[in-house]
N, C-alpha and C. Protein backbone atom coordinates (compact mmCIF):
# COMPACT_ATOMS: atom_id res chain seq x y z
N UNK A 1 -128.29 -117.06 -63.96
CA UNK A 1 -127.22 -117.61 -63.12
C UNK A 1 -126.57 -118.81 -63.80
N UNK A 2 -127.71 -120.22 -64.08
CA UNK A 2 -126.91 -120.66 -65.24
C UNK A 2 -126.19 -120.59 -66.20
N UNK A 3 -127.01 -119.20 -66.90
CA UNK A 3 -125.86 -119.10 -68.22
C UNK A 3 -124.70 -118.41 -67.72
N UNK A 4 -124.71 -117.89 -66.99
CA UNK A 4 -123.44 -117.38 -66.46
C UNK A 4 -122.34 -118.08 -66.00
N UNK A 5 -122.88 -119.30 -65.65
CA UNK A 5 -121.91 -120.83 -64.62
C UNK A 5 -121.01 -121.10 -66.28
N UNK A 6 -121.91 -121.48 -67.05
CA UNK A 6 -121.80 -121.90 -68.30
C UNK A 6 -120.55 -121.39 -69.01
N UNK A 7 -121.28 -119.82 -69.71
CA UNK A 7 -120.16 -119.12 -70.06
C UNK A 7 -118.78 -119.32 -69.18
N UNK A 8 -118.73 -119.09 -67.87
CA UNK A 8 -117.61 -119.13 -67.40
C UNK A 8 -116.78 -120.74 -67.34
N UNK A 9 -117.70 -121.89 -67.41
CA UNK A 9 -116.99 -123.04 -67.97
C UNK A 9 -116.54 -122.97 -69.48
N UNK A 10 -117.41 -122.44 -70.32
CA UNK A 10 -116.74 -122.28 -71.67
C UNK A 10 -115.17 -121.23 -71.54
N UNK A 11 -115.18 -120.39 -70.92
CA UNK A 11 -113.89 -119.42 -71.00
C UNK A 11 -112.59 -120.43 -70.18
N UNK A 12 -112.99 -120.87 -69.83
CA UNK A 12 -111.73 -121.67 -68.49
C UNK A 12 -111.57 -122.77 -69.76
N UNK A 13 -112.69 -123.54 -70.58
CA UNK A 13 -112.06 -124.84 -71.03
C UNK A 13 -111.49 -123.82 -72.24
N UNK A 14 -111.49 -122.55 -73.09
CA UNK A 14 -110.84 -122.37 -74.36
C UNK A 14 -109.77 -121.79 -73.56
N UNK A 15 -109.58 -121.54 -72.15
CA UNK A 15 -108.80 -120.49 -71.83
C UNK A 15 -107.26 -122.26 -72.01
N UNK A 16 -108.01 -123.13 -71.21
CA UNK A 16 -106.94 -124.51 -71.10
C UNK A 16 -106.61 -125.10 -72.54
N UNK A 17 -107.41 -124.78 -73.52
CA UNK A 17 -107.14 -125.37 -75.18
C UNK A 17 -106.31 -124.31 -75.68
N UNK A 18 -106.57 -123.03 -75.35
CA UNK A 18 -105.23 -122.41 -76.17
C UNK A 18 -103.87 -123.07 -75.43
N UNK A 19 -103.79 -122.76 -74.09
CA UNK A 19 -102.55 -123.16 -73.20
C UNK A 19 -101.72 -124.07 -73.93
N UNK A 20 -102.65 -125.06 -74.11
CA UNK A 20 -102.42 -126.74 -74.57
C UNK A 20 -101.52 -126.32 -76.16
N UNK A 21 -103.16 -125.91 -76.38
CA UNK A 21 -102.33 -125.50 -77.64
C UNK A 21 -101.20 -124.63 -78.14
N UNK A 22 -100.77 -123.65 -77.20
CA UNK A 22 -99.20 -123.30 -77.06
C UNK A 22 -97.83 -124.09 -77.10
N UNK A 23 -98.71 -124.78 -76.19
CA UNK A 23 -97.57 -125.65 -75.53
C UNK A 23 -96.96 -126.91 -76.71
N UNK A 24 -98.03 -127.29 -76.80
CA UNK A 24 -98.01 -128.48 -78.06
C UNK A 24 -97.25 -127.46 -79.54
N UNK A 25 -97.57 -126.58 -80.05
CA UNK A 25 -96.78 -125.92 -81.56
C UNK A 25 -95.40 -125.43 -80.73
N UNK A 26 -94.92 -124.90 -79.34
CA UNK A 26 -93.64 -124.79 -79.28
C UNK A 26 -93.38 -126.04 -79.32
N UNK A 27 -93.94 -127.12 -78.81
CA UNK A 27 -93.10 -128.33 -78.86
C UNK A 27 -92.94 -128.96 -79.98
N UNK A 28 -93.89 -128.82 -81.21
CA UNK A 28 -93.25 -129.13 -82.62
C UNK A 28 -92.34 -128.18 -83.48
N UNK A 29 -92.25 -127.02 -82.66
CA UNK A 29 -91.39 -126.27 -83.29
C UNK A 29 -90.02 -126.58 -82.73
N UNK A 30 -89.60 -126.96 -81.54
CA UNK A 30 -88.52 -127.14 -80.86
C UNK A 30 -88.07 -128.73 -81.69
N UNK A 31 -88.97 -129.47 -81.74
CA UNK A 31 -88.65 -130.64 -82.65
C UNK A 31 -88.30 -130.74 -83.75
N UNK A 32 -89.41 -129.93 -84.49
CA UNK A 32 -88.58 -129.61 -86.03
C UNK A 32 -87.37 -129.08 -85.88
N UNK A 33 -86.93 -128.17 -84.98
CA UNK A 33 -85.66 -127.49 -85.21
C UNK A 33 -84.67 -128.48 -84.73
N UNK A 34 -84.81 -129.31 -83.90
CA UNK A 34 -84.21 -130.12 -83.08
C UNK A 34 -83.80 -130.78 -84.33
N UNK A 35 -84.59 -131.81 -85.11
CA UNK A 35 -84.23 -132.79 -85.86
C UNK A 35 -83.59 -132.02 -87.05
N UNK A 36 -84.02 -130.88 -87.37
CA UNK A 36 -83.26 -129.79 -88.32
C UNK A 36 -81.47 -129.74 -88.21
N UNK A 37 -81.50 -129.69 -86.85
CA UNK A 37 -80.37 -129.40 -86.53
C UNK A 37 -79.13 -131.10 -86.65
N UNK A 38 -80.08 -131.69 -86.14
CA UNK A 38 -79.89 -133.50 -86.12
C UNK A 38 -79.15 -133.95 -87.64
N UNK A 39 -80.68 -133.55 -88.29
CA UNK A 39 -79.91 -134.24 -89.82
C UNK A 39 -79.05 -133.40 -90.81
N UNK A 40 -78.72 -132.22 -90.40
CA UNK A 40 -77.70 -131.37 -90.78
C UNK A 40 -75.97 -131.26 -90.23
N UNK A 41 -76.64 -132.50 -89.21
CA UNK A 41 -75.12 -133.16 -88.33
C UNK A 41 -74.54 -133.95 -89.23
N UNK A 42 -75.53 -135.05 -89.13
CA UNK A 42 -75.31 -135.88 -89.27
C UNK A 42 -74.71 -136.12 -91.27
N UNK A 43 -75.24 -135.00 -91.78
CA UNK A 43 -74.70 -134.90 -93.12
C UNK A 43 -73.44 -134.25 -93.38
N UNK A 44 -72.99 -133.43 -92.35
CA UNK A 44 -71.87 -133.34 -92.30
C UNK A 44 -70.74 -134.13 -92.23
N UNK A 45 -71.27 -135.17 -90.86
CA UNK A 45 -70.38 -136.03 -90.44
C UNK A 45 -70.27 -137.00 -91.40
N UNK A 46 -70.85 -137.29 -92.18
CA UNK A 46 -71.23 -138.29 -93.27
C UNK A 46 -70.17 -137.88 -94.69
N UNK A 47 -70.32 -136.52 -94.73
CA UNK A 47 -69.43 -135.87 -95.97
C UNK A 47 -67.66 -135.74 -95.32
N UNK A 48 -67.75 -135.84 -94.50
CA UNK A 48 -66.59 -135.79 -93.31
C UNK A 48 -65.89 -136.80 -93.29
N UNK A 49 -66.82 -137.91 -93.22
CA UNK A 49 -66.11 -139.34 -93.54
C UNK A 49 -65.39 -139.63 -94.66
N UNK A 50 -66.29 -139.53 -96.08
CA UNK A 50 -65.64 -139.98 -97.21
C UNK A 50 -64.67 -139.16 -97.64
């Protein structure tokens, strides 16, 4: 019965670390692209000027 409590706390906490961990690589992926997109502005606007 213990190991059973157990196992099922181990599946719930990797089940919440992948989640996390989804959540967290879209959000550096949305960032990288974000700032991707940012400093590819901003070099425009820069070549735009002179």
């Amino acid at each position: 019965m213990n190991f059973l409590l157990l196992l099922d706390k181990v599946h719930y906490l990797s089940t919440i670390y992948s989640l996390v961990n989804k959540i967290l690589i879209s959000e550096l992926v949305g960032l990288s692209a974000f700032s991707a997109i940012f400093i590819r502005t901003t070099l425009v606007v820069k070549i735009n000027h002179t």
